[in-house]
Each structure stands twice: as C-alpha cells, then as structure tokens.
PDB file of N, CA and C in Angstrom:
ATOM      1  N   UNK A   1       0.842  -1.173   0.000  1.00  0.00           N
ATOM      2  CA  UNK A   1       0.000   0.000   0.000  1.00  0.00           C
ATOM      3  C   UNK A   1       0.889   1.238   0.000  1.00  0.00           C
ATOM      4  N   UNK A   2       0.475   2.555  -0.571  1.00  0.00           N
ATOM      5  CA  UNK A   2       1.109   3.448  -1.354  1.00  0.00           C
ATOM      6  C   UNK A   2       0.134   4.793  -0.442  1.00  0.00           C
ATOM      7  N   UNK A   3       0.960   4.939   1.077  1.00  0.00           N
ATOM      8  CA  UNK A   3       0.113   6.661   1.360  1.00  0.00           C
ATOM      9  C   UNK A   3       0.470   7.856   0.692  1.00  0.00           C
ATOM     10  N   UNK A   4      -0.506   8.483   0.673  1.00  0.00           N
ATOM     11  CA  UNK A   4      -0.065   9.842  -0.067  1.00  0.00           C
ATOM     12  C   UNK A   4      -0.513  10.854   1.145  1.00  0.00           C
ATOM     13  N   UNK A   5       0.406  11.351   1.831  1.00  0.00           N
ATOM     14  CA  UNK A   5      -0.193  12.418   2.962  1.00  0.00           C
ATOM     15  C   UNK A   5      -0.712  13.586   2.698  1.00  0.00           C
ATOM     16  N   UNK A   6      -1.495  13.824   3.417  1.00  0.00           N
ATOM     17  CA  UNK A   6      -2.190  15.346   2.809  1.00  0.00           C
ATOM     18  C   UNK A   6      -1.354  16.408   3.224  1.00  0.00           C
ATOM     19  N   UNK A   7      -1.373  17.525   3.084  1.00  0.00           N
ATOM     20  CA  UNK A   7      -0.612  19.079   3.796  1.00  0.00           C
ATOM     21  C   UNK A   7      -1.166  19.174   5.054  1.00  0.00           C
ATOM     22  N   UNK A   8      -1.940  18.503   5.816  1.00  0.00           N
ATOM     23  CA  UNK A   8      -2.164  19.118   7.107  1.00  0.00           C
ATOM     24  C   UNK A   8      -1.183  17.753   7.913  1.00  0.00           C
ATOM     25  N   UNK A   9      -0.469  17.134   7.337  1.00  0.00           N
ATOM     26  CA  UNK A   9       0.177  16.482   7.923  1.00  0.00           C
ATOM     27  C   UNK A   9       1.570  16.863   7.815  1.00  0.00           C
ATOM     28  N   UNK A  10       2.609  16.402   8.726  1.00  0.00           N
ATOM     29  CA  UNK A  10       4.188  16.360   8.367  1.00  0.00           C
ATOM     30  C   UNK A  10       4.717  15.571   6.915  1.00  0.00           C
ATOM     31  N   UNK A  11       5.618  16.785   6.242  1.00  0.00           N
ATOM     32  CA  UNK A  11       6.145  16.280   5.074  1.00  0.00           C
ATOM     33  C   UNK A  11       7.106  14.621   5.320  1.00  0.00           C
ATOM     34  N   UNK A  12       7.622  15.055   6.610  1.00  0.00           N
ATOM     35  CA  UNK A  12       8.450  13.648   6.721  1.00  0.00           C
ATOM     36  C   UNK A  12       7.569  12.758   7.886  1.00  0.00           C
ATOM     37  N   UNK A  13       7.246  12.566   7.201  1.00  0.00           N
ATOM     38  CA  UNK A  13       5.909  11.158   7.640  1.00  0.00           C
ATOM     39  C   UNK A  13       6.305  10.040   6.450  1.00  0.00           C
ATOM     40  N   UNK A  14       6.376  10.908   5.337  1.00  0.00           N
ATOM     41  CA  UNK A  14       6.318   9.403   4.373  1.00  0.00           C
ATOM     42  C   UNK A  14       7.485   9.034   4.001  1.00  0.00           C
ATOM     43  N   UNK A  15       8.953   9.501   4.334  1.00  0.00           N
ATOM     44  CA  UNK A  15      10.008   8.957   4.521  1.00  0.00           C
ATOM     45  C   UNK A  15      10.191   8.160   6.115  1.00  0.00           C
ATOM     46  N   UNK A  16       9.510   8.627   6.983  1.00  0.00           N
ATOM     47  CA  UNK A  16       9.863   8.178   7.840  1.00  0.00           C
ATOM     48  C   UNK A  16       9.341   6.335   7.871  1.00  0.00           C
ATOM     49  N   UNK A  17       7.892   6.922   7.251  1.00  0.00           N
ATOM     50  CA  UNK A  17       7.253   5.109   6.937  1.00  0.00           C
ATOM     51  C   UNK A  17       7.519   4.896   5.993  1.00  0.00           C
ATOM     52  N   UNK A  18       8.564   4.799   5.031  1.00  0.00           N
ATOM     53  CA  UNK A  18       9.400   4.410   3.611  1.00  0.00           C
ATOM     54  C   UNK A  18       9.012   2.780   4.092  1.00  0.00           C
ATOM     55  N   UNK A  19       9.861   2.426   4.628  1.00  0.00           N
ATOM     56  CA  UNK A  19      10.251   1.086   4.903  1.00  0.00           C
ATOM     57  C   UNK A  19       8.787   0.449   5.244  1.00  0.00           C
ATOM     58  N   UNK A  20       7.753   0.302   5.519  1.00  0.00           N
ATOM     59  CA  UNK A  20       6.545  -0.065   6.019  1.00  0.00           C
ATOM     60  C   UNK A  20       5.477  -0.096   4.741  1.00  0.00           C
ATOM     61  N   UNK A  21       5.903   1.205   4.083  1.00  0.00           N
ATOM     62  CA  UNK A  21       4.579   1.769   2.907  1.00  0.00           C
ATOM     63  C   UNK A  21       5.602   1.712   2.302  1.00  0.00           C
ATOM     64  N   UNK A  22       6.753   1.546   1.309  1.00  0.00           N
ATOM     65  CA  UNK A  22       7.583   1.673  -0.361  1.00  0.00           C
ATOM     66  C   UNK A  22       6.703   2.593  -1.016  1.00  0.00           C
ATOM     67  N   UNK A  23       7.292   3.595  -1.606  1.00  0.00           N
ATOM     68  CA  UNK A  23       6.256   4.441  -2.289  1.00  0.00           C
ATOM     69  C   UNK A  23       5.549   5.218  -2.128  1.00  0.00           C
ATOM     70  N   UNK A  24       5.221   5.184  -0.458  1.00  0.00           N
ATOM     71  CA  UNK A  24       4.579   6.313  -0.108  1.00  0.00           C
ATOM     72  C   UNK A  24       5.102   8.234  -0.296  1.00  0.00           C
ATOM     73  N   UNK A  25       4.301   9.058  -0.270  1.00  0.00           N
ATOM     74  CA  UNK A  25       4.967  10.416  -0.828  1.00  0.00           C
ATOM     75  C   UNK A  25       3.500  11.586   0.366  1.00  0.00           C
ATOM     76  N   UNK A  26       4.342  12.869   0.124  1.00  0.00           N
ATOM     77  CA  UNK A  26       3.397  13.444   0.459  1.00  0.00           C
ATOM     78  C   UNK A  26       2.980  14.933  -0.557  1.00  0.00           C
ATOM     79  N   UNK A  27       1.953  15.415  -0.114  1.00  0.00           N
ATOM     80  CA  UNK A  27       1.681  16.131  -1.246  1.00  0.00           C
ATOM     81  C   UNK A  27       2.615  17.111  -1.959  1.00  0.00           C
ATOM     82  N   UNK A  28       2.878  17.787  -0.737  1.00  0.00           N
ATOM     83  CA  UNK A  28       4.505  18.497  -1.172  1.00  0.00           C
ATOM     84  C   UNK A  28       5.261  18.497  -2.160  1.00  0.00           C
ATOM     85  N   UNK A  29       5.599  16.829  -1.739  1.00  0.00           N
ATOM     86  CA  UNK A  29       6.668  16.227  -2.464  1.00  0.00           C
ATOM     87  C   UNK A  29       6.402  16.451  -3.768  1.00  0.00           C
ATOM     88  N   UNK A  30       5.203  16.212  -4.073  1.00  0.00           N
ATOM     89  CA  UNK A  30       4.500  15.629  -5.781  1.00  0.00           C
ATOM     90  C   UNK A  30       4.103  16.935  -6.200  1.00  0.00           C
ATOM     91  N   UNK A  31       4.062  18.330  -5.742  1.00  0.00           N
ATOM     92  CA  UNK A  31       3.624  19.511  -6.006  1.00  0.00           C
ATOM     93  C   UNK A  31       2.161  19.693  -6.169  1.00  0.00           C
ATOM     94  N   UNK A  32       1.681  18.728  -5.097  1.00  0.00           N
ATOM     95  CA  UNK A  32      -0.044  18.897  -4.517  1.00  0.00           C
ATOM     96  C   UNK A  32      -0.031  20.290  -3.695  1.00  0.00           C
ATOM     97  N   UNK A  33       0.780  20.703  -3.001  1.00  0.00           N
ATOM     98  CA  UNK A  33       0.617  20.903  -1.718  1.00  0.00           C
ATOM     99  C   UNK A  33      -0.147  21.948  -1.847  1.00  0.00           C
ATOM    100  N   UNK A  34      -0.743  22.765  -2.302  1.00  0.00           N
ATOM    101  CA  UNK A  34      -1.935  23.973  -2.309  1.00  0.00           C
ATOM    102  C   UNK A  34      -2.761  23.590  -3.640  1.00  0.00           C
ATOM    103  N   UNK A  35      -2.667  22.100  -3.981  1.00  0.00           N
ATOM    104  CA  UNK A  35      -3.772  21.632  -5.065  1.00  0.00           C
ATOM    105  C   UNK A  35      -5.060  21.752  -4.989  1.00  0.00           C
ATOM    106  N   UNK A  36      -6.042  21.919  -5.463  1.00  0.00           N
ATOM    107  CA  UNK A  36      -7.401  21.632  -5.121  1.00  0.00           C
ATOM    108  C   UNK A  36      -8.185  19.974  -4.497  1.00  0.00           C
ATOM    109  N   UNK A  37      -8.440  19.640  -3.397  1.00  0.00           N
ATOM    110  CA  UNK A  37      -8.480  18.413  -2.984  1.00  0.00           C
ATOM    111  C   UNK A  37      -8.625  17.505  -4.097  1.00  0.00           C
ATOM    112  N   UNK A  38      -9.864  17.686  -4.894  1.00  0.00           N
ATOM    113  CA  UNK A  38     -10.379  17.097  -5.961  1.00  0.00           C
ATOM    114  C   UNK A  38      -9.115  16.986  -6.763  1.00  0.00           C
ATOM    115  N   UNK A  39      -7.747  17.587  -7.161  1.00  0.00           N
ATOM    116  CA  UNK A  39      -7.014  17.064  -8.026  1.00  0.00           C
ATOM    117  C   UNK A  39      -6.263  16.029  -7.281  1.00  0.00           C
ATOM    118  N   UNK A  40      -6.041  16.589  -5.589  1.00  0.00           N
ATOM    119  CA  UNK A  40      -5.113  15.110  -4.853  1.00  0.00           C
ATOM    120  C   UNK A  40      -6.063  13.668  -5.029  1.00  0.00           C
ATOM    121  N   UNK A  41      -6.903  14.099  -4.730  1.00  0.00           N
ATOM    122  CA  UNK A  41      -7.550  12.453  -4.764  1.00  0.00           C
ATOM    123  C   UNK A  41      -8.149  12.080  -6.320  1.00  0.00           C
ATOM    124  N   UNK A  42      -7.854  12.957  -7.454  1.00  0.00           N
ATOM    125  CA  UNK A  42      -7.880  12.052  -8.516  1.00  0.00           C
ATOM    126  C   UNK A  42      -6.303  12.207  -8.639  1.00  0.00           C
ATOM    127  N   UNK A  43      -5.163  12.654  -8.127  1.00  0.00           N
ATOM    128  CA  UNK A  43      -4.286  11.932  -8.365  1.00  0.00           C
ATOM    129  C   UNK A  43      -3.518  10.704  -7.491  1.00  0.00           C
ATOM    130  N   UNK A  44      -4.641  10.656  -6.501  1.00  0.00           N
ATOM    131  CA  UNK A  44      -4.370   9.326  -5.633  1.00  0.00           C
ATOM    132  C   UNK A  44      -5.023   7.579  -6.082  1.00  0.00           C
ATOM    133  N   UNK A  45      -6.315   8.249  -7.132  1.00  0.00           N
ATOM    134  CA  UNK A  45      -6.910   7.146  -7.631  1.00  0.00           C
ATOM    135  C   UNK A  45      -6.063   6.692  -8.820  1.00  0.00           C
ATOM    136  N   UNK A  46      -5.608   8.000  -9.595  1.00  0.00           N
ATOM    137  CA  UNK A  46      -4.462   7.620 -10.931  1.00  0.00           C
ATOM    138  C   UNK A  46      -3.419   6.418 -10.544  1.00  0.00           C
ATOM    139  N   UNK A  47      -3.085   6.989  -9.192  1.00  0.00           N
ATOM    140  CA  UNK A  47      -1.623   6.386  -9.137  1.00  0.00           C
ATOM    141  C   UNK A  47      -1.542   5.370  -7.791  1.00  0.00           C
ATOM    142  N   UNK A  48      -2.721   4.912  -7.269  1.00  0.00           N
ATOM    143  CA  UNK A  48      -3.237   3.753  -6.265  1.00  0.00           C
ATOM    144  C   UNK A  48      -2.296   4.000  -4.841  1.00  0.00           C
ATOM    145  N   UNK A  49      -2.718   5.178  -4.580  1.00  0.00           N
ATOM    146  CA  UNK A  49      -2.341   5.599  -3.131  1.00  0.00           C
ATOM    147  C   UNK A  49      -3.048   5.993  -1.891  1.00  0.00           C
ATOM    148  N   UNK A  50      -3.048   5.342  -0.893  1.00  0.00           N
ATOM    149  CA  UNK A  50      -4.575   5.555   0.142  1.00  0.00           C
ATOM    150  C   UNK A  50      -4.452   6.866   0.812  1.00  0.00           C
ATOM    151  N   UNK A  51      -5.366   7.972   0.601  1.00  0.00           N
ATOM    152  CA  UNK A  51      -4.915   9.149   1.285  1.00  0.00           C
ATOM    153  C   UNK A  51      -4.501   9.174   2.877  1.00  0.00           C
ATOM    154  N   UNK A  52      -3.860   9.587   3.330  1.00  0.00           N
ATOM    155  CA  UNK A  52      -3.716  10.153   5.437  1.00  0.00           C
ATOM    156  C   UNK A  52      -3.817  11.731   5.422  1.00  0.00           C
ATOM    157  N   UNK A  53      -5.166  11.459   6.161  1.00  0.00           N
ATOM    158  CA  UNK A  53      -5.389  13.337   6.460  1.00  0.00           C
ATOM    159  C   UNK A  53      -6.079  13.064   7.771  1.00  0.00           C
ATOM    160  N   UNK A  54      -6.026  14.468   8.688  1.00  0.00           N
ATOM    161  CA  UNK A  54      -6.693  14.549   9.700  1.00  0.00           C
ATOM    162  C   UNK A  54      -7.850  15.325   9.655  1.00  0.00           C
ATOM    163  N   UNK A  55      -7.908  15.778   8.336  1.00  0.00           N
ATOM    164  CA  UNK A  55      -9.685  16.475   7.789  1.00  0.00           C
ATOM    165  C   UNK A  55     -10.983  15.711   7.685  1.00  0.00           C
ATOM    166  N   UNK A  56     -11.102  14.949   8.707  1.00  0.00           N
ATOM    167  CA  UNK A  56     -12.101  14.653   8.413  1.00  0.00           C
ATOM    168  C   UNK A  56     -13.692  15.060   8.108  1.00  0.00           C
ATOM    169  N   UNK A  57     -13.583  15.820   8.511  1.00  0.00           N
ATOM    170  CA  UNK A  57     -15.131  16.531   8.173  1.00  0.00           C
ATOM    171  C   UNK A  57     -14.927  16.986   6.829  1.00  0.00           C
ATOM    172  N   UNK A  58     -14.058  17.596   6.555  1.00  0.00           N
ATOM    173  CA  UNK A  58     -14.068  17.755   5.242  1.00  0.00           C
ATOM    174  C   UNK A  58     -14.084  16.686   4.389  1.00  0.00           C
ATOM    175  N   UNK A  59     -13.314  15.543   4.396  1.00  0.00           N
ATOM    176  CA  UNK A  59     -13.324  14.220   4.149  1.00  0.00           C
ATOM    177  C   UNK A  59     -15.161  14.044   4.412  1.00  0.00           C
ATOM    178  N   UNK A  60     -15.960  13.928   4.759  1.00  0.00           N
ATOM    179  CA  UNK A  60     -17.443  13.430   5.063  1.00  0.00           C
ATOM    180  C   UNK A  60     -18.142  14.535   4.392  1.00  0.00           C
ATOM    181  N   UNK A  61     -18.521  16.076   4.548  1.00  0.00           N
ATOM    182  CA  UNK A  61     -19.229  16.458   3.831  1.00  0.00           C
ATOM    183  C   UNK A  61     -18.652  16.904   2.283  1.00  0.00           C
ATOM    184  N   UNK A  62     -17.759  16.843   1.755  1.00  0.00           N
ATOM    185  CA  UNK A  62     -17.440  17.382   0.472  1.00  0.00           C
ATOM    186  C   UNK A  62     -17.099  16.506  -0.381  1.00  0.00           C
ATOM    187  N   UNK A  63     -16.748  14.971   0.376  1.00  0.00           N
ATOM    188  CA  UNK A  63     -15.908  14.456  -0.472  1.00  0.00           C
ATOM    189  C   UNK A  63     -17.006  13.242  -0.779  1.00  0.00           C
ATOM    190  N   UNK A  64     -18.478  12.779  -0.598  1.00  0.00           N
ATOM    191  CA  UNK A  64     -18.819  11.717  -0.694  1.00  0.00           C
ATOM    192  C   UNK A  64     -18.325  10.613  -1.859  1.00  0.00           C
ATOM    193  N   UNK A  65     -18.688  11.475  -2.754  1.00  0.00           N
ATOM    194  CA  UNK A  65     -18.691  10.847  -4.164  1.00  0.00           C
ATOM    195  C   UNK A  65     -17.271  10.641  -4.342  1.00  0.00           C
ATOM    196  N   UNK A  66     -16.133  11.527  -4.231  1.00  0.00           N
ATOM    197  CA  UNK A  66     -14.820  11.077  -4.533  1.00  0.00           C
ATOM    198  C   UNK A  66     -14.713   9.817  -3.167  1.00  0.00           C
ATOM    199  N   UNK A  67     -15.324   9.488  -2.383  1.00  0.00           N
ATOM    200  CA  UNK A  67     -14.785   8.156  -1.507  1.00  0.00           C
ATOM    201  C   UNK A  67     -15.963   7.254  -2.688  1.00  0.00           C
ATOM    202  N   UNK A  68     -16.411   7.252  -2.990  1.00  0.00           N
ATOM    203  CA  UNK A  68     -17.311   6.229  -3.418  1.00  0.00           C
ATOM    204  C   UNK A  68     -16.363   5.959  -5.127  1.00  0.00           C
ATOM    205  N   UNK A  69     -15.799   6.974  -5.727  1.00  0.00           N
ATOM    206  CA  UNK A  69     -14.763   6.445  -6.566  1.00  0.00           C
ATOM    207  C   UNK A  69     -13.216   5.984  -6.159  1.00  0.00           C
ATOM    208  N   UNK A  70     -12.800   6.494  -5.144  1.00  0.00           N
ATOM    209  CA  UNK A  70     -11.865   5.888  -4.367  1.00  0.00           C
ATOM    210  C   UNK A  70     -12.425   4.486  -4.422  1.00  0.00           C
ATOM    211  N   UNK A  71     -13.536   4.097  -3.495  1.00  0.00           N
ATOM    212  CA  UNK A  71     -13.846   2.624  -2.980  1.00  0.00           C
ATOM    213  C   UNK A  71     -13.898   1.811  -4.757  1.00  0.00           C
ATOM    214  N   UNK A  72     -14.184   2.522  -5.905  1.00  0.00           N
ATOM    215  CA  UNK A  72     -14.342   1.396  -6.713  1.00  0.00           C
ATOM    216  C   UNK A  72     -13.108   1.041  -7.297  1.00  0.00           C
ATOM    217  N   UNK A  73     -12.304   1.918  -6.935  1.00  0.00           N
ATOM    218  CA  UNK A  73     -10.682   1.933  -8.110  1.00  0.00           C
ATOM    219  C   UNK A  73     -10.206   0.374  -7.053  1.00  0.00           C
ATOM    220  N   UNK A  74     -10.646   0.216  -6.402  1.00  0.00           N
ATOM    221  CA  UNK A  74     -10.049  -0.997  -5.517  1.00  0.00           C
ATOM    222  C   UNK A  74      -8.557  -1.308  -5.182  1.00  0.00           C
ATOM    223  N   UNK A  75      -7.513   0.010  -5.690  1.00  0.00           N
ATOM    224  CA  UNK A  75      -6.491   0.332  -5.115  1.00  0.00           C
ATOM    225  C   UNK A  75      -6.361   1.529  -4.567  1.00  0.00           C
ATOM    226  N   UNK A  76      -7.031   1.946  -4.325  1.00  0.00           N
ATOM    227  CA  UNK A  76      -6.887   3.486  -3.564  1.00  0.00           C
ATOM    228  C   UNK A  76      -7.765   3.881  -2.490  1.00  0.00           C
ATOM    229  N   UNK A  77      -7.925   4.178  -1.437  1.00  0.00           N
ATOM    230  CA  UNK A  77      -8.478   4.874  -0.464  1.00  0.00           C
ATOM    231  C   UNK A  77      -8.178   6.072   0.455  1.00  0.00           C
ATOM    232  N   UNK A  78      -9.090   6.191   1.895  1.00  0.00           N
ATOM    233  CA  UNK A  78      -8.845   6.903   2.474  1.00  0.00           C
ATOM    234  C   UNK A  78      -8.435   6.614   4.008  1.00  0.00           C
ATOM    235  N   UNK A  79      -7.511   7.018   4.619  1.00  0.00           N
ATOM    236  CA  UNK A  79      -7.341   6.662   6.322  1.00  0.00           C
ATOM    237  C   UNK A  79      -7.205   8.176   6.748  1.00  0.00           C
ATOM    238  N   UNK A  80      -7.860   8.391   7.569  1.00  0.00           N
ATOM    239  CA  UNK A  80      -8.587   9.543   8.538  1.00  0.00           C
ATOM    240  C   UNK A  80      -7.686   9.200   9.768  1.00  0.00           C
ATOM    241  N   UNK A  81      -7.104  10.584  10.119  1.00  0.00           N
ATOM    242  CA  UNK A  81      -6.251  10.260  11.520  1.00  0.00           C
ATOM    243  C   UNK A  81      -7.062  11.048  12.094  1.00  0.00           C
ATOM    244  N   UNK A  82      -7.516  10.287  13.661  1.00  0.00           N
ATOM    245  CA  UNK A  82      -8.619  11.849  14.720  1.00  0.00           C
ATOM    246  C   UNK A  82      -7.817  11.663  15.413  1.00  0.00           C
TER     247      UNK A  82
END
C-alpha cells in the first residue's frame, strides 16, 4: 500500500514510513501541496495511493462521491487520523 499524505500532515511522515509503505509520498513532495483536494484524490486514484489526512469533516461532507470512486478503483483509499 502506497500513502499519499495530505498538507495538514508532516512532510516527513512518508520517509519516515518508507520502509513499512515503499512508495509512499506526500503532497509536497509531488507539487499537490496547495492543489485543489479534488485534483489530490484524482491523483491518488491515478496512481493507487490511500490518502492520510486529519480532515475529516471535510473528508465526510465534500468528499462523498470522490470516496465512493476511491472505494471502486479498488487500489486506492482513504485513512482519517482523529
């Protein structure tokens, strides 16, 4: 599995879990980091990476439909840190 961290998280999160996740990145890194959500998570479904954000509410009211195409790409999702 392949996290892609959001900006409200630490950039070195996904080096630090290199070894655990291979591949993991954060938005930063990939020049998300002031993207419009809607382009991170179609570029998390492109490239089969489970998002980590601590937005969840935003994650629940804005994003229904992008979790319901997340859930069908059947490599990509979402993990919510509270």
């Amino acid at each position: 599995m392949k996290l892609l961290f959001d900006e409200n998280l630490a950039p070195d999160l996904a080096a630090s879990l290199a070894p655990l996740y291979p591949g993991s990145a954060h938005v930063h890194a990939l020049g998300l980091g002031s993207a419009d959500d809607a382009v991170v998570w179609q570029y998390a479904r492109d490239h089969g990476f489970t998002i980590v954000t601590r937005d969840a509410e935003s994650i629940l009211r804005r994003h229904a439909e992008d979790l319901r195409n997340l859930e069908e790409s059947g490599e990509a999702g979402v993990l919510v840190l509270v």
